[in-house]
N, C-alpha and C. Protein backbone atom coordinates (compact mmCIF):
# COMPACT_ATOMS: atom_id res chain seq x y z
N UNK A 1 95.22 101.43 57.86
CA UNK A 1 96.27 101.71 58.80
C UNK A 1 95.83 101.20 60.18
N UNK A 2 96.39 100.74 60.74
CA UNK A 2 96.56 99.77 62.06
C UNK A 2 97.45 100.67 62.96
N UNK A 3 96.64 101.12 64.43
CA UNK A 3 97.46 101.52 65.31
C UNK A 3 97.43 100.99 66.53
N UNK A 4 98.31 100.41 67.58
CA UNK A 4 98.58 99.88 68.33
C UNK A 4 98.21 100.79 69.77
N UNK A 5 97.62 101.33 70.77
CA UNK A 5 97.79 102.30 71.37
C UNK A 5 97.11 101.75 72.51
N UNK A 6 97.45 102.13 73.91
CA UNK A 6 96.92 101.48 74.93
C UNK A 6 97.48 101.88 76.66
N UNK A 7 96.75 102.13 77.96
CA UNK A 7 97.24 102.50 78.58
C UNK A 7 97.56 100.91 79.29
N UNK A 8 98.92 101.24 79.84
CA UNK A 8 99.68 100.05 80.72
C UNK A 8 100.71 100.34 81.72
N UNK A 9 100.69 99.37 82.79
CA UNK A 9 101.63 99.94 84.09
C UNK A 9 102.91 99.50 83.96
N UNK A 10 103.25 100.23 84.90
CA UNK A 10 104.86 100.25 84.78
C UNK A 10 105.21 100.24 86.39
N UNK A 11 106.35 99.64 87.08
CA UNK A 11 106.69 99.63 88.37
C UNK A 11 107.83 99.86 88.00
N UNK A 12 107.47 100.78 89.24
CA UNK A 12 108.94 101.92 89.42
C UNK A 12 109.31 101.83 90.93
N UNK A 13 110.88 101.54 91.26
CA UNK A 13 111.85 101.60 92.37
C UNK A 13 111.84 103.03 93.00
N UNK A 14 111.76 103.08 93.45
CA UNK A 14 111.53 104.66 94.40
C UNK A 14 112.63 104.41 95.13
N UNK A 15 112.88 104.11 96.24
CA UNK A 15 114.07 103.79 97.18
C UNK A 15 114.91 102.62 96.68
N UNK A 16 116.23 102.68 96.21
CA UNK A 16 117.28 101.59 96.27
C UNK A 16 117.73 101.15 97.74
N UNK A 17 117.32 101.24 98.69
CA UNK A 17 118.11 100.70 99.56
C UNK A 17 117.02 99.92 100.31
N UNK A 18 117.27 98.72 100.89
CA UNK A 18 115.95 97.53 100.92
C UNK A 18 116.13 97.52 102.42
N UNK A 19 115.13 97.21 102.54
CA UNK A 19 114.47 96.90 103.49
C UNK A 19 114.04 95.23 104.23
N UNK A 20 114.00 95.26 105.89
CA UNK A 20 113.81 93.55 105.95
C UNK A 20 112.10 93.41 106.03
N UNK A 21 111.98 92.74 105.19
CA UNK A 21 110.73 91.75 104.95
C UNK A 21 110.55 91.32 106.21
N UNK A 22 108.91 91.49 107.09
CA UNK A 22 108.52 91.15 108.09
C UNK A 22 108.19 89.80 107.90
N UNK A 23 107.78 89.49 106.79
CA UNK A 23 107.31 87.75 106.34
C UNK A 23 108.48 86.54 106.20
N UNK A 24 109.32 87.31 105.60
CA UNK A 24 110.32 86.15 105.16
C UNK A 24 112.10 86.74 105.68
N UNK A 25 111.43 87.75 106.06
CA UNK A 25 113.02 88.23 107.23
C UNK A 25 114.17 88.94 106.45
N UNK A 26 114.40 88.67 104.84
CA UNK A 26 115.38 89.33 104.07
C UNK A 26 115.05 90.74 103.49
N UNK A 27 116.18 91.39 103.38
CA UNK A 27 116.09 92.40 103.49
C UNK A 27 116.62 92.80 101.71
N UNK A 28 115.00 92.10 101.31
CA UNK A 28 114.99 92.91 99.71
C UNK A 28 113.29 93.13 99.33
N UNK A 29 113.16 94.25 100.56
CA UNK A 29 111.52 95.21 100.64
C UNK A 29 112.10 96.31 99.46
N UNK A 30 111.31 96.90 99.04
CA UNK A 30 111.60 98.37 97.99
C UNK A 30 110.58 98.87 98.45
N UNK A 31 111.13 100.54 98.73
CA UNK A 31 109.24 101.51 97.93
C UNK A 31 109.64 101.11 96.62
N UNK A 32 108.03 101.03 96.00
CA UNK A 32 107.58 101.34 94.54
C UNK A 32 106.82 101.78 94.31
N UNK A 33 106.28 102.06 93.08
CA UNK A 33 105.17 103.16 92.50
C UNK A 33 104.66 102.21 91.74
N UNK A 34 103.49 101.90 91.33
CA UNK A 34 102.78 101.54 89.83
C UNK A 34 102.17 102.53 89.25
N UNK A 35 102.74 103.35 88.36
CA UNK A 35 102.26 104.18 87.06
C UNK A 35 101.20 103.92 85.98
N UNK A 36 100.31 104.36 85.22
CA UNK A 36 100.10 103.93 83.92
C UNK A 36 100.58 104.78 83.28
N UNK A 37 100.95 104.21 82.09
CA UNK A 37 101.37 104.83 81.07
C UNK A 37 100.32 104.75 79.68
N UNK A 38 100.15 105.86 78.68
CA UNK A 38 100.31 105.73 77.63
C UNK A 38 100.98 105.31 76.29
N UNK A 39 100.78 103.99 75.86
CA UNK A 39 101.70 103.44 75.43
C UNK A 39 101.59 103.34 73.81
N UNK A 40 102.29 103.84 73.28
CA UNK A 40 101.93 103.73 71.60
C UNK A 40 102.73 102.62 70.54
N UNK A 41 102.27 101.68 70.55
CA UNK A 41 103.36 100.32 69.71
C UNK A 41 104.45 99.91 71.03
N UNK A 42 103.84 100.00 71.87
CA UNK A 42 104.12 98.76 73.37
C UNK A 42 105.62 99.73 73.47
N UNK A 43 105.62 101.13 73.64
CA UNK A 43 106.51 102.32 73.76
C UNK A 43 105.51 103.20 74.93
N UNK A 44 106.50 103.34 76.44
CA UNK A 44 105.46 104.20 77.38
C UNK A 44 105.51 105.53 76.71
N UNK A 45 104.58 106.07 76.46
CA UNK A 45 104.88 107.59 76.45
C UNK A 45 104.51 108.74 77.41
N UNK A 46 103.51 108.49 78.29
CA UNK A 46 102.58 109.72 78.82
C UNK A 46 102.20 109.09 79.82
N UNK A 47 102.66 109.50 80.98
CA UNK A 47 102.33 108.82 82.30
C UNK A 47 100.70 109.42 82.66
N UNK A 48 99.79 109.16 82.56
CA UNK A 48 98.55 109.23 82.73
C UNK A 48 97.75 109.08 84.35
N UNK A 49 98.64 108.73 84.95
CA UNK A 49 97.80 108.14 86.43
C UNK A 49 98.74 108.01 87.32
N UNK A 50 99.60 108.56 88.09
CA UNK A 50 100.32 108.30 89.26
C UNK A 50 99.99 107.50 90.31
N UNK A 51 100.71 106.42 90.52
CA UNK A 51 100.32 105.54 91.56
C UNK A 51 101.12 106.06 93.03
N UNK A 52 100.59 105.23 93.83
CA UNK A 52 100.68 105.56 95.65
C UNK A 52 101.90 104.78 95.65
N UNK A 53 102.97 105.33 96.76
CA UNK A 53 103.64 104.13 96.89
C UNK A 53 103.46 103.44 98.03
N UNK A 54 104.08 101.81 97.91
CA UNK A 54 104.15 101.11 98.79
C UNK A 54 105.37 100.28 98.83
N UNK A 55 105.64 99.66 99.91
CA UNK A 55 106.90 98.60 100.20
C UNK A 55 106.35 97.00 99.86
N UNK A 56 107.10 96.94 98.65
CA UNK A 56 107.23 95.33 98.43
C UNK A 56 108.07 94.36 98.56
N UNK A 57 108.15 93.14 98.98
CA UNK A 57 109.20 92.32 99.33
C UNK A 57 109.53 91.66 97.75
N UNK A 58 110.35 91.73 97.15
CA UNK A 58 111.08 90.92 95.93
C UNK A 58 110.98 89.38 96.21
N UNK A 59 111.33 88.72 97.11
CA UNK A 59 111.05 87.88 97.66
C UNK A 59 109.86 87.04 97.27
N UNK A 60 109.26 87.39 98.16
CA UNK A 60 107.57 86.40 98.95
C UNK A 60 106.42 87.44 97.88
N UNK A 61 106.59 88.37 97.47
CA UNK A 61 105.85 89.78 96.65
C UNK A 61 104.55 89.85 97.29
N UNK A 62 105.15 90.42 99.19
CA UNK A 62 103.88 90.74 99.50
C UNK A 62 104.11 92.11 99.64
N UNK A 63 103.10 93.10 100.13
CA UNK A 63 103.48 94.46 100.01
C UNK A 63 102.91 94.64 101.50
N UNK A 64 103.38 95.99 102.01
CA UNK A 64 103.20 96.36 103.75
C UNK A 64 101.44 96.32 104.29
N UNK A 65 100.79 96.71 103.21
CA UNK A 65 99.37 96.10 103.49
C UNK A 65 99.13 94.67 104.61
N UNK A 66 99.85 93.79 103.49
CA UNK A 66 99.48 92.44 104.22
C UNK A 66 100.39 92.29 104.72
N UNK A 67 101.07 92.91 105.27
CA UNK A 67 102.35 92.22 106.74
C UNK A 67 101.70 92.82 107.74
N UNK A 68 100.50 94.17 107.72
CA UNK A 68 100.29 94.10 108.92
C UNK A 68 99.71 93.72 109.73
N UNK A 69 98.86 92.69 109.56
CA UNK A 69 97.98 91.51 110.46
C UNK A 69 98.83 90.79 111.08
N UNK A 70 100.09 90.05 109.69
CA UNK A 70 100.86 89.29 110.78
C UNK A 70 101.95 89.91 112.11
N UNK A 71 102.05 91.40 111.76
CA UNK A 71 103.23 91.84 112.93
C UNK A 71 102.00 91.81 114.00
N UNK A 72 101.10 92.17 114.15
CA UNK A 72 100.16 92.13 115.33
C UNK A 72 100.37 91.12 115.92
N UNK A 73 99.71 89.54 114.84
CA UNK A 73 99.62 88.29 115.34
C UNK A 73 101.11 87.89 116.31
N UNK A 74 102.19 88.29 115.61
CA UNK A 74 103.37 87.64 116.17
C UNK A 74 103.57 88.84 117.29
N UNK A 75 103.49 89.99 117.33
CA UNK A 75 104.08 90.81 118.81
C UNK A 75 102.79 90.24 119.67
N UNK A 76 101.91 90.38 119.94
CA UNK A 76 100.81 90.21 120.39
C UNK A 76 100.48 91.33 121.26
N UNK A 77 100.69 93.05 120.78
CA UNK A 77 100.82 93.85 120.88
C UNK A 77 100.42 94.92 120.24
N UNK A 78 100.46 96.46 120.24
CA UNK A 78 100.13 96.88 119.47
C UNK A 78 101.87 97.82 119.16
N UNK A 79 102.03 97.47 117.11
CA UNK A 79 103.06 97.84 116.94
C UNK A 79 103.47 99.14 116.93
N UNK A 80 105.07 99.52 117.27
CA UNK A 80 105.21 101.00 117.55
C UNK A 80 105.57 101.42 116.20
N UNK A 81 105.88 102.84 116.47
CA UNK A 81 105.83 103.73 115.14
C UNK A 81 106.46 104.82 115.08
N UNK A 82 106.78 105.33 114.30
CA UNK A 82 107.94 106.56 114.05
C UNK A 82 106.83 107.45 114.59
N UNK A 83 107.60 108.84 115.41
CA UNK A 83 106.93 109.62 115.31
C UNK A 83 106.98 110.96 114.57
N UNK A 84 107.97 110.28 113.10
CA UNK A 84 107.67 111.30 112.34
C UNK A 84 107.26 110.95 110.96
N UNK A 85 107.33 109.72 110.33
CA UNK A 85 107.15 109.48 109.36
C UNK A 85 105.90 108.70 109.59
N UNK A 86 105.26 108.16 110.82
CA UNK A 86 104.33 107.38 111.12
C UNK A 86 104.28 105.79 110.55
N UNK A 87 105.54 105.49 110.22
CA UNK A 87 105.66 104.08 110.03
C UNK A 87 105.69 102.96 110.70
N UNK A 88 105.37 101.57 110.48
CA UNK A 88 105.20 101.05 111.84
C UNK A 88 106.57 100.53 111.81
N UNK A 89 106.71 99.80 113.20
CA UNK A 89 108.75 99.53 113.42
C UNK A 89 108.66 98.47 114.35
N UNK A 90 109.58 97.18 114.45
CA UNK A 90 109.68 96.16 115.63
C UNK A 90 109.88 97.37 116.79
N UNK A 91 109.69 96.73 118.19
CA UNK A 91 110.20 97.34 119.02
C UNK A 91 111.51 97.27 119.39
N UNK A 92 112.36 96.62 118.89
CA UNK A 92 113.68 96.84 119.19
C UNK A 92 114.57 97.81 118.19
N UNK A 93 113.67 98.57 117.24
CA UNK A 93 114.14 99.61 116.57
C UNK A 93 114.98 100.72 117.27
N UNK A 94 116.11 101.40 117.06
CA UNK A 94 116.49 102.90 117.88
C UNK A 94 116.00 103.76 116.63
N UNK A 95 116.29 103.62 115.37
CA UNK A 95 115.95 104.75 114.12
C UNK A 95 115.11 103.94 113.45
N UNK A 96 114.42 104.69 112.77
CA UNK A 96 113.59 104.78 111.68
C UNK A 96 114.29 104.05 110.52
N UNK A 97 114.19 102.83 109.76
CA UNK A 97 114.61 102.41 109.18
C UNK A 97 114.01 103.63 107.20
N UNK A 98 112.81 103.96 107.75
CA UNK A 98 112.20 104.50 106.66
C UNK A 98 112.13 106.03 106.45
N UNK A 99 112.70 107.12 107.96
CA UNK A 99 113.41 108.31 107.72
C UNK A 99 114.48 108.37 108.14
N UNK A 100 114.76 107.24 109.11
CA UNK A 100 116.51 107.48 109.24
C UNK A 100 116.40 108.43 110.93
N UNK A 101 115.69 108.62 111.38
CA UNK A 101 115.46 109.84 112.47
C UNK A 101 115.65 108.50 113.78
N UNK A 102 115.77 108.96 114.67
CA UNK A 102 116.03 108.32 116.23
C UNK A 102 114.89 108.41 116.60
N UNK A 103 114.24 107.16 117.30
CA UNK A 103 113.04 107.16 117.77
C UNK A 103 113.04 107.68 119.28
């Protein structure tokens, strides 16, 4: 008997509503999650490991990690930030694109 069994990730959409890409300017960023799963005959069953989330561009598939060297490079500044969700934001932001709150 032969059994197939194995842990493997899965990316998961957290937020449907997108976001603009600091790299390539369109506005199809997502939160996502990467999960592992337990998978039995390439079937997830048992989420085993919860991943962190982060914002990825669909696009260019960079994630908010590496956009933030370049928002530095291009404001030549230091970038502002919610002061409630602590996210970073252009300065011509009024709300929080990522709680929605008025800066």
């Amino acid at each position: 008997m032969i059994i197939i069994a194995g842990v493997s990730p899965k990316t998961k959409i957290l937020d449907q509503n997108p976001r603009r890409c600091p790299l390539c300017g369109l506005h199809q960023a997502y939160f996502k999650r990467v999960d592992h799963y337990l998978s039995f005959f390439f079937i997830p069953l048992l989420r085993v490991k919860k991943g962190n989330p982060f914002i990825m561009c669909d696009r260019c598939q960079k994630t908010v990690p590496e956009f933030e060297p370049d928002i530095s490079q291009q404001t030549g500044d230091r970038p502002k930030t919610c002061h409630y969700c602590k996210m970073s934001l252009d300065q011509d932001f009024k709300y929080c694109p990522y709680c929605g709150k008025r800066i």
